[in-house]
Protein backbone atom coordinates (compact mmCIF):
# COMPACT_ATOMS: atom_id res chain seq x y z
CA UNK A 1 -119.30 -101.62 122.27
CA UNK A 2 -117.79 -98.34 123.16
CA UNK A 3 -115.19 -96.40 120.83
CA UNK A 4 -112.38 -94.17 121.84
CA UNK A 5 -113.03 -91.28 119.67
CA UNK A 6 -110.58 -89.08 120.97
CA UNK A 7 -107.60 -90.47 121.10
CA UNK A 8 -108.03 -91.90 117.10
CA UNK A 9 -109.06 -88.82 116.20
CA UNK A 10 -106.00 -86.97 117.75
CA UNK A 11 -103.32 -89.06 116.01
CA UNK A 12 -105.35 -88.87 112.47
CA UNK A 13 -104.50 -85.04 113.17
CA UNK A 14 -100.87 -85.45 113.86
CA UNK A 15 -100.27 -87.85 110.81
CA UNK A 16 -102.61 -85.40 108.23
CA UNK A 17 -100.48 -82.64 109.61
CA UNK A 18 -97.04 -84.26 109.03
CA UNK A 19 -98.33 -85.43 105.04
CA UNK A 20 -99.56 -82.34 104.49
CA UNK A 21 -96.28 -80.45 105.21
CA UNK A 22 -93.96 -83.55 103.44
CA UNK A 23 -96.12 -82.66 100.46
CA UNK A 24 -95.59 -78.77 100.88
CA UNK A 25 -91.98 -79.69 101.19
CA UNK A 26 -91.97 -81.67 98.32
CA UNK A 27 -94.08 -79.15 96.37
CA UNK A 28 -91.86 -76.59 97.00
CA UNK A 29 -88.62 -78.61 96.13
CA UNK A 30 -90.03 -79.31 92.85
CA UNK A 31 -91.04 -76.03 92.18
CA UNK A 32 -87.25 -74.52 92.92
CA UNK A 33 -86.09 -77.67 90.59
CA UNK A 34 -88.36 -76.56 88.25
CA UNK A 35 -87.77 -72.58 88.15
CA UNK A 36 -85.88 -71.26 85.15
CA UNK A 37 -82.42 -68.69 85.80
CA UNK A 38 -83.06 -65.26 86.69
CA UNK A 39 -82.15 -64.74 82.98
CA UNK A 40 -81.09 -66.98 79.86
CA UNK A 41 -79.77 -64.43 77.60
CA UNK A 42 -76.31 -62.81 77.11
CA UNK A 43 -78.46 -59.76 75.84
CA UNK A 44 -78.44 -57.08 78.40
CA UNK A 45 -75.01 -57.86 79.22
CA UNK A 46 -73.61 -57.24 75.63
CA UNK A 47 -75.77 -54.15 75.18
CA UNK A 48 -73.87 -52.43 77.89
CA UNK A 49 -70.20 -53.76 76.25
CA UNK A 50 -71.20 -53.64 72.29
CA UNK A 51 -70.60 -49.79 71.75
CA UNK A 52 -66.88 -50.17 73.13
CA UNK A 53 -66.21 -52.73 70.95
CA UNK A 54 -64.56 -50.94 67.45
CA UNK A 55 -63.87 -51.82 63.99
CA UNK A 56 -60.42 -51.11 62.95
CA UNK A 57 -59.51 -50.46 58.97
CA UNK A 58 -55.56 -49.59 57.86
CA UNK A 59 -54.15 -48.29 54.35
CA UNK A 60 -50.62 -49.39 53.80
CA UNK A 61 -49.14 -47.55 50.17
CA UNK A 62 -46.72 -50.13 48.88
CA UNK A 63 -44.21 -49.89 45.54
CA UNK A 64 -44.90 -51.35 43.17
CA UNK A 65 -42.18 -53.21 41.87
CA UNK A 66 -41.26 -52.09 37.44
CA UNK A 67 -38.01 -53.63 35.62
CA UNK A 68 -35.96 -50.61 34.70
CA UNK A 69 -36.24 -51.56 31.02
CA UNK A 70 -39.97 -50.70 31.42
CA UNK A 71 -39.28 -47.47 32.61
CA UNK A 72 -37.30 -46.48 29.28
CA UNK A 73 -39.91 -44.10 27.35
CA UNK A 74 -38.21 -45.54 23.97
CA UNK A 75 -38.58 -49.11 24.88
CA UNK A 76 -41.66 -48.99 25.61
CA UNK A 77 -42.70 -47.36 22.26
CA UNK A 78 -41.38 -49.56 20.21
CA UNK A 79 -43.12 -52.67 21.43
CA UNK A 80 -46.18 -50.07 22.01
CA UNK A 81 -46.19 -50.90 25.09
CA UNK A 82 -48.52 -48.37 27.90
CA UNK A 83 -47.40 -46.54 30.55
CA UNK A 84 -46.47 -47.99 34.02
CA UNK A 85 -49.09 -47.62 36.46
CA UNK A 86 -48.82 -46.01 39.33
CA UNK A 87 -45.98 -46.34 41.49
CA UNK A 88 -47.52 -47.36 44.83
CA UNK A 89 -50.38 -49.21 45.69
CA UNK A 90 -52.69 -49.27 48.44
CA UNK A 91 -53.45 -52.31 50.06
CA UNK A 92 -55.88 -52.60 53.14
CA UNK A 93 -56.63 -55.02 56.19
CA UNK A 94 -59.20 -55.16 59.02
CA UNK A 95 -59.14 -55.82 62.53
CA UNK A 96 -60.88 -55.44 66.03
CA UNK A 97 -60.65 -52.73 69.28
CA UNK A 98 -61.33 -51.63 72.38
CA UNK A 99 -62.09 -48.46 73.91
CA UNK A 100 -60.68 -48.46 77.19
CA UNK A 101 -60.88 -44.67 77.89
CA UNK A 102 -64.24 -42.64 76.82
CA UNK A 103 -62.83 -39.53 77.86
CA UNK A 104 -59.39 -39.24 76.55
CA UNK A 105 -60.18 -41.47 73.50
CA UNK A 106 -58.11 -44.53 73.74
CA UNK A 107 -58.23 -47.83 71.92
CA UNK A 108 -56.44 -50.97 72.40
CA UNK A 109 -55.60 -53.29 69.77
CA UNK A 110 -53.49 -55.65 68.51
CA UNK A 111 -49.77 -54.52 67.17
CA UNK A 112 -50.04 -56.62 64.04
CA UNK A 113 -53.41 -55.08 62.99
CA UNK A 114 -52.02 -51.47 62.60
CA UNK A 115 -48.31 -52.64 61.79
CA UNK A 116 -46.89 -50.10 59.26
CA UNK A 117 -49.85 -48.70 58.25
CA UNK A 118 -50.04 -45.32 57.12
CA UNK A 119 -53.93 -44.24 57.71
CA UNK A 120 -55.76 -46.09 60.58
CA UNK A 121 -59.70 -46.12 60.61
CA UNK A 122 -62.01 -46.68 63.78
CA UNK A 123 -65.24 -47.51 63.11
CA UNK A 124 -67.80 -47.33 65.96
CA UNK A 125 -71.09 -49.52 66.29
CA UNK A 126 -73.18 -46.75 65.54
CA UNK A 127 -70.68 -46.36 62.26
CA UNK A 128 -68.78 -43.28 63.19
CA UNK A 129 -65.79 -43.06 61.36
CA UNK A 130 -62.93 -41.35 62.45
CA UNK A 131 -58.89 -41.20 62.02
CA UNK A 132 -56.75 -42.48 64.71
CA UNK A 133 -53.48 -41.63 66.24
CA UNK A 134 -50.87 -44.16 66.86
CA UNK A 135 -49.90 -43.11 70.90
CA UNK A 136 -47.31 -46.35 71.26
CA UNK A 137 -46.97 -49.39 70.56
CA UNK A 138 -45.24 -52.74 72.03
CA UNK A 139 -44.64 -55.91 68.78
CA UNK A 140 -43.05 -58.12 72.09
CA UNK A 141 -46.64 -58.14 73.29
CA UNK A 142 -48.44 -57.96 70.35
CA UNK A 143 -50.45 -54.49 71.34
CA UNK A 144 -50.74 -50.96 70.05
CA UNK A 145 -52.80 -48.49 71.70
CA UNK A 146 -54.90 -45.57 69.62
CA UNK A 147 -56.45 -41.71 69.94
CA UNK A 148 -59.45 -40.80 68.85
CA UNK A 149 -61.00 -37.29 69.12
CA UNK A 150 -64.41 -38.62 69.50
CA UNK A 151 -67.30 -37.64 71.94
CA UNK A 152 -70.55 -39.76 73.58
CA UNK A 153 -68.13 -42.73 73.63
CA UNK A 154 -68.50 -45.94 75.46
CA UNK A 155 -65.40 -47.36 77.18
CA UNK A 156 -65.00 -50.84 79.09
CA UNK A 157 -62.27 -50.63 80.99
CA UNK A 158 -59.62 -53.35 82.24
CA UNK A 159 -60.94 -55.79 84.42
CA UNK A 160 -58.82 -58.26 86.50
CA UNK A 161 -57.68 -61.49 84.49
CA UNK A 162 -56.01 -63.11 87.91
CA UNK A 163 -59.36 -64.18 89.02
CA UNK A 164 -60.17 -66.05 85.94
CA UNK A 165 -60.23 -70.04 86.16
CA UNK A 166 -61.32 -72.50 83.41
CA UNK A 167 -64.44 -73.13 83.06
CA UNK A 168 -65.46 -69.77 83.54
CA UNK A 169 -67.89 -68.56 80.51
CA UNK A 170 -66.42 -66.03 78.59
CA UNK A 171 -68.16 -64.23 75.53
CA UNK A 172 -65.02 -62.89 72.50
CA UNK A 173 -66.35 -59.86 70.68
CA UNK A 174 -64.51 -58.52 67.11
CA UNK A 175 -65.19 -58.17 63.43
CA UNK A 176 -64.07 -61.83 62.03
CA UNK A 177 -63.84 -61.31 57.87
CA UNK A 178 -64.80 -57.94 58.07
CA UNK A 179 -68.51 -58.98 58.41
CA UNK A 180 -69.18 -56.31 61.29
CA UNK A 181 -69.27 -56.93 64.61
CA UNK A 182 -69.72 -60.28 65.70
CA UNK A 183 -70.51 -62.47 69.51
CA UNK A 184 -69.22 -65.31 70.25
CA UNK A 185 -69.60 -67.87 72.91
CA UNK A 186 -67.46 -70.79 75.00
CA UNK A 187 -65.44 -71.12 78.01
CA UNK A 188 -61.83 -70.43 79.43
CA UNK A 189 -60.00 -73.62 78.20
CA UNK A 190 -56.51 -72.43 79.73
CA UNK A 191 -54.80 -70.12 81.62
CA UNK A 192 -51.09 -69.34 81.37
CA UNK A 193 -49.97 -70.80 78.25
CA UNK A 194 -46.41 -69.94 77.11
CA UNK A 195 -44.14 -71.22 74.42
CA UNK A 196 -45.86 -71.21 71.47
CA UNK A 197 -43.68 -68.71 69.80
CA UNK A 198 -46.72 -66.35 68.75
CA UNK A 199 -45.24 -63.75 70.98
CA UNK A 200 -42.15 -62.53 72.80
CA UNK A 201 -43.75 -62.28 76.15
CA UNK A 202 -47.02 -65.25 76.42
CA UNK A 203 -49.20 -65.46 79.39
CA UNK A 204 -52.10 -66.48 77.38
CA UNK A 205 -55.72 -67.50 77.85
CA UNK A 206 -56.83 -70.23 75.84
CA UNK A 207 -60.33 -70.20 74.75
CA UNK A 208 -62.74 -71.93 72.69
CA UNK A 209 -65.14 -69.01 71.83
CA UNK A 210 -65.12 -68.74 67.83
CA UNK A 211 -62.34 -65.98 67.21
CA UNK A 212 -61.53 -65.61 63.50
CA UNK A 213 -59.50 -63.53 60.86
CA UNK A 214 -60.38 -59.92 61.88
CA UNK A 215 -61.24 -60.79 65.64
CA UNK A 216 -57.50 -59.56 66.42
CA UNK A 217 -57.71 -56.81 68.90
CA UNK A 218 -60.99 -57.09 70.09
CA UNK A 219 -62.58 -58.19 73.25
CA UNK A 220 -62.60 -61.07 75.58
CA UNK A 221 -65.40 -60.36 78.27
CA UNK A 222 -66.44 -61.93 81.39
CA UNK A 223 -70.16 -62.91 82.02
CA UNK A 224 -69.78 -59.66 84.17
CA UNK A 225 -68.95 -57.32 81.53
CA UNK A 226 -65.66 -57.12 82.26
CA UNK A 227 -62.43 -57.10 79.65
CA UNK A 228 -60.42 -59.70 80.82
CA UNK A 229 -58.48 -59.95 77.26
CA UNK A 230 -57.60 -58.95 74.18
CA UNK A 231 -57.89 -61.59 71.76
CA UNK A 232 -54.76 -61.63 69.15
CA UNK A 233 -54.43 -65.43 67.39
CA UNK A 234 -56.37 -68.42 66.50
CA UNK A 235 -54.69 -71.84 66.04
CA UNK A 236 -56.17 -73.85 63.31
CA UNK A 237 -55.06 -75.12 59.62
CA UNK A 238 -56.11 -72.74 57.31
CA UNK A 239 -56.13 -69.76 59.85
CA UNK A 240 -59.64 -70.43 61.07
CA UNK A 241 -61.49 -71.50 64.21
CA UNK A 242 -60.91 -74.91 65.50
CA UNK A 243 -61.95 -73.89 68.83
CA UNK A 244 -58.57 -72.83 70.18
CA UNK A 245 -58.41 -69.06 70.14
CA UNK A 246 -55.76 -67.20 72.79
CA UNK A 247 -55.92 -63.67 74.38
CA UNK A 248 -53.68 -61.55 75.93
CA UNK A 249 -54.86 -61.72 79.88
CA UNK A 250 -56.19 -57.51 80.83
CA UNK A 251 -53.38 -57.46 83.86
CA UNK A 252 -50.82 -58.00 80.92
CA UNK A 253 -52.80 -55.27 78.81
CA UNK A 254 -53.29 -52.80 81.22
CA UNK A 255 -49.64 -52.83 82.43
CA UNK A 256 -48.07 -52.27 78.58
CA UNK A 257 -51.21 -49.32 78.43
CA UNK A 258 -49.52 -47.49 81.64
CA UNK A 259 -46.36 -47.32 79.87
CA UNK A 260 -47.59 -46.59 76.42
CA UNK A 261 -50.05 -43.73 77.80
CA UNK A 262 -46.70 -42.24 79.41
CA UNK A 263 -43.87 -42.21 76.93
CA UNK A 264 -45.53 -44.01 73.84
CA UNK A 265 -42.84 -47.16 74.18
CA UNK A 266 -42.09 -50.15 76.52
CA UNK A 267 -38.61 -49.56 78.43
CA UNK A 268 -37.78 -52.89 78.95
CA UNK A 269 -35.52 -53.22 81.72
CA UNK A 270 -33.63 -56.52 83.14
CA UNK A 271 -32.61 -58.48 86.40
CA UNK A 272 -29.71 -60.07 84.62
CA UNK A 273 -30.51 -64.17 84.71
CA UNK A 274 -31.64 -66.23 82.45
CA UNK A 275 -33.64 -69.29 83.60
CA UNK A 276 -35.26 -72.93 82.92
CA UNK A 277 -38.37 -74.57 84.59
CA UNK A 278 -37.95 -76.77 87.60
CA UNK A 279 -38.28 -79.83 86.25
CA UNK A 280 -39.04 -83.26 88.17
CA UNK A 281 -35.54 -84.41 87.29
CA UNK A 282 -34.12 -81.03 87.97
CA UNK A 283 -35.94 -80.84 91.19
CA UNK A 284 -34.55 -84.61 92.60
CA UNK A 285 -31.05 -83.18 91.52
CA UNK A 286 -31.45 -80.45 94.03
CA UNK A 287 -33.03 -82.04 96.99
CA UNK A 288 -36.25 -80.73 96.64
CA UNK A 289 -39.90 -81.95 96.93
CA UNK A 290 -41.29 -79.38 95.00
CA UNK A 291 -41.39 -78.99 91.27
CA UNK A 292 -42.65 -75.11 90.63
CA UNK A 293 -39.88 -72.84 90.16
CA UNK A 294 -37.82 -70.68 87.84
CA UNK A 295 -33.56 -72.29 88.13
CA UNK A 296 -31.48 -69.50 87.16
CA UNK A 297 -28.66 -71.33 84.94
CA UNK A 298 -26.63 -68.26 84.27
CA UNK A 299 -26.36 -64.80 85.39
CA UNK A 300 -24.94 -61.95 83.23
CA UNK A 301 -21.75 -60.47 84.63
CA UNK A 302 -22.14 -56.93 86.23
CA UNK A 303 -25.90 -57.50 86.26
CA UNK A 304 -27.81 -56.26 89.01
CA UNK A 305 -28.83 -59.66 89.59
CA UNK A 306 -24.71 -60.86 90.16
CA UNK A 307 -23.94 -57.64 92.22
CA UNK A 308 -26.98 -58.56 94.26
CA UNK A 309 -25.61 -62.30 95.03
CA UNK A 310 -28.16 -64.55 92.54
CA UNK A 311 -26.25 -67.10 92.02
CA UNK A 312 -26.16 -70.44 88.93
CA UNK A 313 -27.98 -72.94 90.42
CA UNK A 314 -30.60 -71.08 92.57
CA UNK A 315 -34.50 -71.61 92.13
CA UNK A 316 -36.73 -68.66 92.65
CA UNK A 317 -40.00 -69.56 93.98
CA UNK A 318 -41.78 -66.00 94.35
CA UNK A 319 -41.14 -62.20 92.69
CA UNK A 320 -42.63 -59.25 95.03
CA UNK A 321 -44.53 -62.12 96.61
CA UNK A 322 -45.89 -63.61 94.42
CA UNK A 323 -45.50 -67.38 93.19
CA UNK A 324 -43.54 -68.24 90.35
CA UNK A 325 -44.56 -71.43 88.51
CA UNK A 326 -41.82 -71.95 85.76
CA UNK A 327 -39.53 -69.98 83.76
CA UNK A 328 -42.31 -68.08 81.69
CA UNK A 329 -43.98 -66.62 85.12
CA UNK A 330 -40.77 -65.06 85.41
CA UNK A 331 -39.66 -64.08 82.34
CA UNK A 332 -43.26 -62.37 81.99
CA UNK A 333 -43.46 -60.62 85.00
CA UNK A 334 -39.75 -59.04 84.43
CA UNK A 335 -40.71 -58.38 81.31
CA UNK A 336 -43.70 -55.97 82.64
CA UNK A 337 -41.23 -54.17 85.00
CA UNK A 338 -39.80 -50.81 84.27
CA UNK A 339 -35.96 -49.71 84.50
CA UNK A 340 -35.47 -49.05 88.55
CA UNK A 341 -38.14 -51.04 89.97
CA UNK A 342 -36.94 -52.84 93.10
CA UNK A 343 -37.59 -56.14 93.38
CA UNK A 344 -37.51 -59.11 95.83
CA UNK A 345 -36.79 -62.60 94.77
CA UNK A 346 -37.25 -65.79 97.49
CA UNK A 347 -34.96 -68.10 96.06
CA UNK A 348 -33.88 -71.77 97.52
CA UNK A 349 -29.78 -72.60 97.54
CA UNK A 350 -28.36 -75.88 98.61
CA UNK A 351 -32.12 -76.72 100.60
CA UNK A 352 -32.00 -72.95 102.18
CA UNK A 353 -34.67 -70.19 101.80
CA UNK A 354 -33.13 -66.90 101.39
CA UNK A 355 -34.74 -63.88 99.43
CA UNK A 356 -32.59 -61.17 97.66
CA UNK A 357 -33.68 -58.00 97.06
CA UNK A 358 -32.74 -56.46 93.58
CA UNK A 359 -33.06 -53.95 90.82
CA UNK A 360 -34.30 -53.98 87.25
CA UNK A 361 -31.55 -52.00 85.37
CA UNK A 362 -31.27 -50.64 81.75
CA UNK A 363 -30.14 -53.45 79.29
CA UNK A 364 -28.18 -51.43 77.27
CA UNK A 365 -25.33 -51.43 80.49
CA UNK A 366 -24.59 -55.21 80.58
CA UNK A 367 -26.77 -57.31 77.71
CA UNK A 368 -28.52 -56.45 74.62
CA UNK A 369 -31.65 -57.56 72.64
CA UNK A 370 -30.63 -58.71 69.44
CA UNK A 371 -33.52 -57.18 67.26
CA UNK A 372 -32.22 -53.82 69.10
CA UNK A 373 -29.25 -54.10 67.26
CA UNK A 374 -30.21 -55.81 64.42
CA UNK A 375 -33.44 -57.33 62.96
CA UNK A 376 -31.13 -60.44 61.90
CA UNK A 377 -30.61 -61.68 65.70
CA UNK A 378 -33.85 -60.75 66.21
CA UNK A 379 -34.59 -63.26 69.28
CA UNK A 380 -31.71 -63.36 70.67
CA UNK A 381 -30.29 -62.47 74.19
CA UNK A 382 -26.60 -60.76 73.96
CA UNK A 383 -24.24 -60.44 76.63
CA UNK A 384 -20.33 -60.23 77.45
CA UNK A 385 -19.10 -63.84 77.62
CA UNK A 386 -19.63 -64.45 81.59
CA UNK A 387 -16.96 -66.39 83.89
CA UNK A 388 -18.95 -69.83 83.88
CA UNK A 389 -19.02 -70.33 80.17
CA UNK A 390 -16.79 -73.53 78.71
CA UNK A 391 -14.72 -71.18 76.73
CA UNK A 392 -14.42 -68.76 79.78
CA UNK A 393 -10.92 -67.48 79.50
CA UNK A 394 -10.17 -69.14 76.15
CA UNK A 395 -11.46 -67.07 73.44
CA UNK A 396 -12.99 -63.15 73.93
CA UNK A 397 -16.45 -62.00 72.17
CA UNK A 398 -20.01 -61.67 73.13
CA UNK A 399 -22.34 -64.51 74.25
CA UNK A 400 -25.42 -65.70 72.89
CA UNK A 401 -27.14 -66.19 76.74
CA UNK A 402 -30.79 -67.13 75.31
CA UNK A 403 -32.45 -68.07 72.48
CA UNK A 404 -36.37 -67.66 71.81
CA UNK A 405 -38.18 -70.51 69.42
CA UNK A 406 -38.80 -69.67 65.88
CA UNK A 407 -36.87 -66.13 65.73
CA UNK A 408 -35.11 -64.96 63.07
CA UNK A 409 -31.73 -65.78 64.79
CA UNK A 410 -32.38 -69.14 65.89
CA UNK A 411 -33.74 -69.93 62.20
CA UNK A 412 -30.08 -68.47 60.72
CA UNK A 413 -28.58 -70.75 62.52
CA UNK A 414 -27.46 -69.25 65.75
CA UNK A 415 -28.04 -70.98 69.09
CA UNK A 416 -28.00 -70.10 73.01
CA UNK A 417 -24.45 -70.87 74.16
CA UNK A 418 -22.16 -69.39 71.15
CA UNK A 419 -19.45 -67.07 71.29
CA UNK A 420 -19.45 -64.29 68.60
CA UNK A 421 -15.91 -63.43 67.77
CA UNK A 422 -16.29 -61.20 64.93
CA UNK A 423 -18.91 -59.77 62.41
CA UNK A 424 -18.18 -58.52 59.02
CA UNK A 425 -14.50 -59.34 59.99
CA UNK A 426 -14.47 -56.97 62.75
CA UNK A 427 -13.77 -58.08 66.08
CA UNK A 428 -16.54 -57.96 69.01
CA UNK A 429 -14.95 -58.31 72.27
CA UNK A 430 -18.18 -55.46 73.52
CA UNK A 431 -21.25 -54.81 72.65
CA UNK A 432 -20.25 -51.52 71.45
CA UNK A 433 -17.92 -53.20 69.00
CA UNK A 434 -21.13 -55.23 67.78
CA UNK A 435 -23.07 -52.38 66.92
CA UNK A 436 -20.27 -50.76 65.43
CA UNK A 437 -19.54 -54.17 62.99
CA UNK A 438 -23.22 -54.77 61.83
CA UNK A 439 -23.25 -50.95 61.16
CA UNK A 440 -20.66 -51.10 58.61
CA UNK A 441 -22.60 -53.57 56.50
CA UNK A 442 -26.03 -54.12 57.70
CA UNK A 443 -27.52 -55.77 54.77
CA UNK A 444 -25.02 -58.60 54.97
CA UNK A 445 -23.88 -60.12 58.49
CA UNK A 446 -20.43 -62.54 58.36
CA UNK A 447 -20.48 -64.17 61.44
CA UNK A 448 -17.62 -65.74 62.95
CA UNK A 449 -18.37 -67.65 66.05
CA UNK A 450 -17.36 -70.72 68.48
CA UNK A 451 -19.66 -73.63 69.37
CA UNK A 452 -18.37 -76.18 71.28
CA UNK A 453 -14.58 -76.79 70.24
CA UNK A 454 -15.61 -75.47 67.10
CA UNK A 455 -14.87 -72.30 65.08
CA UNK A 456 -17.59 -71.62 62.36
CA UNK A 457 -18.68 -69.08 59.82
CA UNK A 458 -22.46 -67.74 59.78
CA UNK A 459 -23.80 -65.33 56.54
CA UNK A 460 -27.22 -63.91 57.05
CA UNK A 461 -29.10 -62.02 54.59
């Protein structure tokens, strides 16, 4: 009996060969699987960001508050009583920055932290001490920038918040109940959020990294290193984490810096609209399909916006290009503007594309801030009665055109839509006139107004 050696042996080769490279294949599959990340701690990272990352103390002096009775010498020795104390007090609070400049010494922090404090104290990690400067500060945006004359500093400069997305990892950096500087951990949870009335101007990123009492002001940082906010509130019941934190986005930052490194103050200028989000029903009232938009429902007369040809009724859909999702895109990105930028608007009328090209102006020629005039209508938008009003023609005073949530106006009672007719019994058919009035008597404002078909009085203290 004769075996075939060769061919049997030839195809035992072939099928050893092909097992011995499935199992190399598999081997080396499992050994990738298998293979920790090029590194599993946050540690090298933070070393590099750490030293930028400040402690920020502030002394207020305060009166103190004595009954004038006290303060006779011959009252108070016969009850035996002592001797007032001092007349002011200091009182103290701690917060968070950033050094954003090594070389010039510049800190960014959060408005609130170093509001009306008299001596500001930066702290460095390796526990430095030195007196700041105040170089400007902007309470619509919730952020103050400081000087220090400091050498061998650290800075981290602004990185760019537009290519953040939840989910990304994010690490918030601060000094929560003045315990020293502190890491913490989580993800973006949101981008974008508006109306919550913590701010004038919101563009927020949510987060659910612990940030705490005494976080304000300091750092939001990317798993690159990079600021990409400043954190400034926490949402929770008793003012601690709940896992919602927000931060002011570094584009946001960095544009308020440029101004407040320049003339120590935000110039807010305006367009001259005031707008809504395109809602669904909104947008099946038009015509449209789409439902991202900003719909301009009134525009202030001799605005740059109505010499340019906006019109009630049109929806922008992009500023300089870029897209604008609802009312707040728009309102923010104005808001960062200064007076004389030129801007272009596409905007859809009656189912037509058409894109105006425009100029933010000074305020002060055609509408008003209300906390500019008076901390009373603090929140409110002030303008000469326009054309399209209901009362248009029937009575003459200054318009209430908007109305933020939760400002001091809108909780005296005031509301978007009203006609002012007088304060302190003075007429105000101009703005000028309503500076003039609240002038006379700031302490007390007697507002006469029209809502509706209805004439009403308004006292604010």
């Amino acid at each position: 009996m004769r075996t075939e050696k060769y061919p049997l042996h030839n195809t035992t080769k072939v099928a050893l060969l092909l097992s011995a490279l499935a199992l190399l294949a598999l081997a080396s599959f499992s050994l990738q699987a298998k293979a920790p990340p090029p590194s599993n701690s946050l540690a090298p990272m933070l070393k590099k960001v750490l030293p930028a990352v400040v402690n920020i103390s502030t002394t207020k002096l305060q009166k103190r508050r004595h009954l004038s009775l006290l303060d006779d010498p011959f009252f108070r020795r016969f009850f035996d009583l002592r001797e007032p104390g001092p007349s002011q007090r200091k009182t103290s609070s701690l917060g968070s920055g950033v050094i954003i400049d090594a070389k010039q010494g510049f800190v960014l922090t959060n408005q609130h932290v170093i509001d009306g404090a008299d001596e500001i104290t930066v702290t460095l990690r390796d526990r430095r001490q030195y007196q700041a400067e105040l170089v400007g500060q902007d309470p619509e945006v919730d952020l103050a920038l400081l000087k220090i004359e400091a050498d061998k500093l650290t800075a981290l400069p602004l990185a760019d918040s537009s290519t953040l997305q939840v989910g990304d990892f994010v690490v918030a950096i601060g000094n929560p109940f003045g315990l020293g500087q502190t890491v913490t951990y989580g993800i973006v949870s949101a981008l974008g959020r508006t109306g919550l009335g913590i701010e004038g101007y919101e563009n927020f990123i949510q987060t659910d990294a612990s940030i705490n009492p005494g976080n304000s002001g300091g750092a939001l940082v990317s798993m690159s290193g990079g600021l990409i906010g400043i954190n400034t509130a926490i949402v929770g019941p008793s003012g601690g984490n709940v896992g919602i934190g927000f931060a002011i986005p570094s584009n946001m930052a960095k544009a308020i810096t440029t101004q407040l490194i320049a003339s120590g103050e935000v110039r807010r200028g305006h367009l001259g609209i005031v707008t809504q989000d395109l809602t669904p029903e909104l947008a099946s009232a038009f015509g449209l399909h789409q439902q991202q938009g900003a719909v301009v429902s009134h525009v202030i007369p001799k605005s740059p916006a109505a010499e340019d040809g906006i019109e009630s009724g049109d929806i922008v859909t992009h500023l300089n290009g870029i897209k604008v999702n609802s009312a707040s895109d728009l309102r923010n990105a104005l808001g960062l503007l200064t007076i004389g930028t030129e801007v272009t608007l596409d905007i859809i009328r009656n189912s037509s594309k058409k894109r105006i090209k425009s100029q933010i102006a000074n305020p002060e020629e055609s509408q008003a801030q209300g906390e500019t005039i008076s901390p009373y209508l603090s929140g409110a938008l002030l303008a000469p009665i326009s054309s399209n009003h209901p009362l248009a023609g029937e009575v003459v005073g200054i318009e209430i055109v908007e109305m933020e949530r939760r400002s001091r106006a809108a909780a005296s009672g005031l509301r978007s839509g009203d006609i002012i007719v007088s304060i302190n019994q003075q007429p105000t058919t101009t703005l000028n006139e309503l500076k003039q009035a609240i002038g006379r008597d700031s302490s007390t404002l007697l507002i006469n107004l029209r809502r509706g078909h209805s004439a009403l009085f308004i006292v604010i203290r």
